[in-house]
Protein backbone atom coordinates (compact mmCIF):
# COMPACT_ATOMS: atom_id res chain seq x y z
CA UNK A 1 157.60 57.13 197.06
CA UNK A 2 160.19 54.47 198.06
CA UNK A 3 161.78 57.34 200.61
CA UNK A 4 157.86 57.55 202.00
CA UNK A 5 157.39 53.28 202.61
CA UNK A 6 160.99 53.31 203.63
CA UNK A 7 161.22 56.37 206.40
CA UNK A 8 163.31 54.65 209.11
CA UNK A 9 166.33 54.15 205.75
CA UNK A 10 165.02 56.88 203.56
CA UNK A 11 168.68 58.27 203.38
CA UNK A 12 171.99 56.94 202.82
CA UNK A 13 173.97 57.79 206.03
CA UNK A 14 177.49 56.05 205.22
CA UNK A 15 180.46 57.41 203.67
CA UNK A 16 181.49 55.90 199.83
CA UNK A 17 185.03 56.86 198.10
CA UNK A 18 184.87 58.52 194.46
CA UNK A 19 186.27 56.70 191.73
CA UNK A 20 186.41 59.77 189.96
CA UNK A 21 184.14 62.34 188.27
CA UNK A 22 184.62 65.50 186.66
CA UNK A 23 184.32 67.23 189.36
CA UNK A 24 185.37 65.00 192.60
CA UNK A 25 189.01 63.72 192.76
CA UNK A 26 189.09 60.10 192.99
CA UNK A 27 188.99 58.84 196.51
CA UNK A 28 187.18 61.89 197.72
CA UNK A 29 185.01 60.95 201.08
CA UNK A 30 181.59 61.31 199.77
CA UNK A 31 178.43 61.46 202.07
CA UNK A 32 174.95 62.60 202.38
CA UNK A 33 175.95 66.39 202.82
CA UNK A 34 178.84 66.58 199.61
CA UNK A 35 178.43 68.75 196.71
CA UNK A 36 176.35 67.31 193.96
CA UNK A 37 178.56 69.09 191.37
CA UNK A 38 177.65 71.22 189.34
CA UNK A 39 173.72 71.09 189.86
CA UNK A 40 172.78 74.56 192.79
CA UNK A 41 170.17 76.65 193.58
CA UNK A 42 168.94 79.96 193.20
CA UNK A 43 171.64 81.22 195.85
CA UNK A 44 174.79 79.13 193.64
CA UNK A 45 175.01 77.29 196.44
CA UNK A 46 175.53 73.44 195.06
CA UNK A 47 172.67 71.03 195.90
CA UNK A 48 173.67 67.94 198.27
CA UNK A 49 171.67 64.79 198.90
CA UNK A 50 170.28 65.44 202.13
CA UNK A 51 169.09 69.13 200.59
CA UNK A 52 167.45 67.66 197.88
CA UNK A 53 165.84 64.19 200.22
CA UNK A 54 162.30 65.95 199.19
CA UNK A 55 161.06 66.79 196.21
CA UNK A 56 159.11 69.71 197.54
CA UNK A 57 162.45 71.38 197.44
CA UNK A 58 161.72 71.19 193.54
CA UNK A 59 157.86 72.60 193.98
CA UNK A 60 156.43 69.50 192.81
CA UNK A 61 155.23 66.48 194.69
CA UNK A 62 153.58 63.17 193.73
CA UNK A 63 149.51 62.42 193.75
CA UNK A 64 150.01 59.49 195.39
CA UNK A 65 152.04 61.02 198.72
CA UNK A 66 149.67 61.88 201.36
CA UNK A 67 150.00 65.29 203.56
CA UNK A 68 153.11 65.08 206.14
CA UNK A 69 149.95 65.58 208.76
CA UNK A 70 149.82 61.70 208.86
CA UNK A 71 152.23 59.38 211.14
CA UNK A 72 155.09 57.91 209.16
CA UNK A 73 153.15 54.47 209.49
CA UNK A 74 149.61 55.85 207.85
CA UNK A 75 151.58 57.46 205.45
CA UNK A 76 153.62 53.86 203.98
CA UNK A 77 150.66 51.98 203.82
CA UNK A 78 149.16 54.40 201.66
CA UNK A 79 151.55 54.75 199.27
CA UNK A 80 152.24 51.23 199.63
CA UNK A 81 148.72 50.42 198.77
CA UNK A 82 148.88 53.25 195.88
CA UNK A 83 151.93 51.21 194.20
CA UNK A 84 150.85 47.89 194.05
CA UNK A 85 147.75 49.01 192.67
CA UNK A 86 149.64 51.33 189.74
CA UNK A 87 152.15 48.44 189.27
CA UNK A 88 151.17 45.44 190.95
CA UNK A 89 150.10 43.79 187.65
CA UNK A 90 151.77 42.97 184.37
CA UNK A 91 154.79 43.28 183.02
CA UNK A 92 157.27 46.52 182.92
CA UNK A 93 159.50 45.01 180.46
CA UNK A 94 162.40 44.30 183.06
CA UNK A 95 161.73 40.88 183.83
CA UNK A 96 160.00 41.92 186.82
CA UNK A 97 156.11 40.74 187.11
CA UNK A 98 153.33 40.20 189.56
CA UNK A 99 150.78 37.74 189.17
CA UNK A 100 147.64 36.64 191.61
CA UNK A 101 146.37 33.60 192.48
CA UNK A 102 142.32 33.34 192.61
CA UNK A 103 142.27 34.81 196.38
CA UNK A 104 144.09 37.51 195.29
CA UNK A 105 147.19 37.09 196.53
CA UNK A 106 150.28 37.93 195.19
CA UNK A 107 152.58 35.54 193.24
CA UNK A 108 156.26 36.01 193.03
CA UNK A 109 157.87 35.73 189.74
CA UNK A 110 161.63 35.36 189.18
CA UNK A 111 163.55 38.32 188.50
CA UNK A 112 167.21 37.81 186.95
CA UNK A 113 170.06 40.19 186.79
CA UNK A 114 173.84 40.27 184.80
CA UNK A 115 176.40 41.26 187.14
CA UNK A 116 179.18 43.08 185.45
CA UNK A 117 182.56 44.47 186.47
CA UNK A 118 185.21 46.22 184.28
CA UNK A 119 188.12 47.60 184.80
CA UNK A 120 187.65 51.05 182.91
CA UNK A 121 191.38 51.83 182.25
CA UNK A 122 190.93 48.18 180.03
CA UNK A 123 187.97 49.55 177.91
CA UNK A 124 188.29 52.02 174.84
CA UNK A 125 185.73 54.55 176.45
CA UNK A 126 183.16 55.41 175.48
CA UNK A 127 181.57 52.29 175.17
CA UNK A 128 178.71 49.89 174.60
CA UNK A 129 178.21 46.73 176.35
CA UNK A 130 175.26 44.31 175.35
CA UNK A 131 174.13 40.90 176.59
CA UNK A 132 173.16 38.52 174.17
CA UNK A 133 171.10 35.47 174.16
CA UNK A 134 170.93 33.18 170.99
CA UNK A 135 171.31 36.80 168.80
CA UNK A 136 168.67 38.54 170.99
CA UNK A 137 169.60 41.67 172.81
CA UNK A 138 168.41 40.84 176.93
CA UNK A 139 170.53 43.79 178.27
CA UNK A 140 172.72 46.79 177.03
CA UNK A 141 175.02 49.21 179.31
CA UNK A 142 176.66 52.52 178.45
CA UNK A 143 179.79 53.72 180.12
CA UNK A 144 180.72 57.15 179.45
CA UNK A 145 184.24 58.56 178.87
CA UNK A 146 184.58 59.56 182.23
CA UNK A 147 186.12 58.60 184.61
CA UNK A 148 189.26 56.90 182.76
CA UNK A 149 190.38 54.43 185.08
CA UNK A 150 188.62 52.67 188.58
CA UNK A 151 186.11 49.99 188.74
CA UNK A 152 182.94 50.48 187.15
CA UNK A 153 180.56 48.05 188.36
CA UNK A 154 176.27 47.47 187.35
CA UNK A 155 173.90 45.00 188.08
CA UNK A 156 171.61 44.73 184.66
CA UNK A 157 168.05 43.43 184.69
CA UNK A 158 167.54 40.97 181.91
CA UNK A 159 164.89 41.29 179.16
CA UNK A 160 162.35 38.59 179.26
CA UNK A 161 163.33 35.41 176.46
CA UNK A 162 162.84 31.80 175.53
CA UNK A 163 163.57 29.00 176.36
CA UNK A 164 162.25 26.47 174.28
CA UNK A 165 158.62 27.75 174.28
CA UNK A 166 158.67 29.09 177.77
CA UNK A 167 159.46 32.14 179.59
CA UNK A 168 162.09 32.12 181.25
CA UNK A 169 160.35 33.21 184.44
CA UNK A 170 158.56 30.24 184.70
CA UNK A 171 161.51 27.74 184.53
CA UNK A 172 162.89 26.75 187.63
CA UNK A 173 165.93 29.78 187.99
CA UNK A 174 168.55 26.55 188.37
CA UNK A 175 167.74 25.88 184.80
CA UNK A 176 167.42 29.37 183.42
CA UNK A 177 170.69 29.79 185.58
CA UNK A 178 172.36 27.27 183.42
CA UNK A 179 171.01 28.45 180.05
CA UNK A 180 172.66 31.61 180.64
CA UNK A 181 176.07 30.24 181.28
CA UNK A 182 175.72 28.54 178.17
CA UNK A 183 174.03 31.05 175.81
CA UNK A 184 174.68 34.63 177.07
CA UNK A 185 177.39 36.50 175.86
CA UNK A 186 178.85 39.76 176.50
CA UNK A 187 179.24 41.98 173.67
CA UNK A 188 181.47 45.45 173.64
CA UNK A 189 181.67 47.85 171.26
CA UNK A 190 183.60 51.55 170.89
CA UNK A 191 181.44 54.40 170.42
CA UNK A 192 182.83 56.57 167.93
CA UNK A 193 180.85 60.09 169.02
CA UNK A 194 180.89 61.61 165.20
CA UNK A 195 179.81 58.14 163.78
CA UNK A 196 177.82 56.01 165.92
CA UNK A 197 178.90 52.74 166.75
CA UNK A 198 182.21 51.17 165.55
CA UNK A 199 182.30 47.22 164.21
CA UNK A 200 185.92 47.59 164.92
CA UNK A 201 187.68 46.32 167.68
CA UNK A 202 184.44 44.65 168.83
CA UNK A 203 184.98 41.68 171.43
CA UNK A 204 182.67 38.92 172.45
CA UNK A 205 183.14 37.17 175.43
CA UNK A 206 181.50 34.93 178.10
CA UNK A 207 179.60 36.62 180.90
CA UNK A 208 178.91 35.71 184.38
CA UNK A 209 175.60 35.88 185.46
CA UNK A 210 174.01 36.36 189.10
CA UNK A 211 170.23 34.82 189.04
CA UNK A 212 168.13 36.03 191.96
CA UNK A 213 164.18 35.01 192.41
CA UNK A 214 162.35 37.98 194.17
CA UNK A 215 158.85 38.30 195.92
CA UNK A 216 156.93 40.87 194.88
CA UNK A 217 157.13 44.08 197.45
């Protein structure tokens, strides 16, 4: 549905360098037409991005996508219109809400996201990293075993809280901004695959945090 409101940038057209998989060498050129190892079709011929751009490849298709017969134009609004009315209200548990005002208009509500970096070679993979505020978990990342090494980088939504007896989305985000430096913490903990998580070698450290207030779409 994004691909259909966004047709002129449905596709990523730039070239990205691996950081290692299982199946790419690190600092493989990697574009729209690669190999998305080790997924193919009924032919064993591997599935790339651009091959697999519709869903219809699949068989399936979404209610809310209108017939290709319309113009690219007619076709966003719709699904547009179809979105905001699925999701436009409420709460999805992200930190990420839209509200009305009494003409109906939308209200934007501050969204706020963890930006986190690690150098993988530093970690003992696999591994579990949580934010923390005041005990609470607000945000929790997995990384994998593989690759070993490179930069492994994610931008976490946070988890609605408190502050005080607010929300924190209706603080001003300079506040909440501040909060955060002061109460979040990152946690990381070792994943032991035959026994769940390990309390040893756990570390605790500050995190920095990126706040970013978004309109509605």
């Amino acid at each position: 549905m994004w691909q259909i409101i966004n047709y002129n940038d449905a596709m990523y057209t730039g070239t990205a360098y691996s950081t290692g998989q299982y199946a790419t060498v690190k600092n493989t050129p990697i574009t729209a037409t690669s190999p998305l190892k080790p997924f193919f079709d009924e032919h064993i011929t591997f599935y790339t991005s651009t091959s697999v751009s519709n869903t219809s490849t699949f068989g399936y298709t979404y209610p809310e996508i209108p017939s290709s017969d319309m113009s690219p134009d007619a076709r966003a609004g719709h699904v547009r219109a179809r979105v905001n009315s699925l999701y436009g209200g409420g709460d999805n548990g992200l930190g990420q809400m839209r509200t009305f005002d009494i003409m109906g208009r939308p209200e934007p509500k501050n969204y706020y996201t963890a930006e986190i970096a690690v150098n993988r070679k530093e970690m003992d993979l696999p591994a579990l990293i949580r934010l923390l505020v005041d005990g609470s978990v607000v945000g929790r990342w997995s990384l994998l075993a593989m690759p070993p090494d490179g930069l492994a980088q994610a931008s976490l939504p946070l988890q609605d809280f408190s502050i005080g007896n607010q929300s924190m989305r209706d603080i001003d985000p300079d506040e909440v901004v501040l909060f955060l430096e002061e109460h979040m913490i990152t946690e990381i903990r070792r994943v032991r695959m035959h026994a769940g998580l390990s309390k040893a070698g756990q570390e605790q450290i500050r995190s920095g945090v990126l706040a970013t207030a978004r309109p509605p779409c």
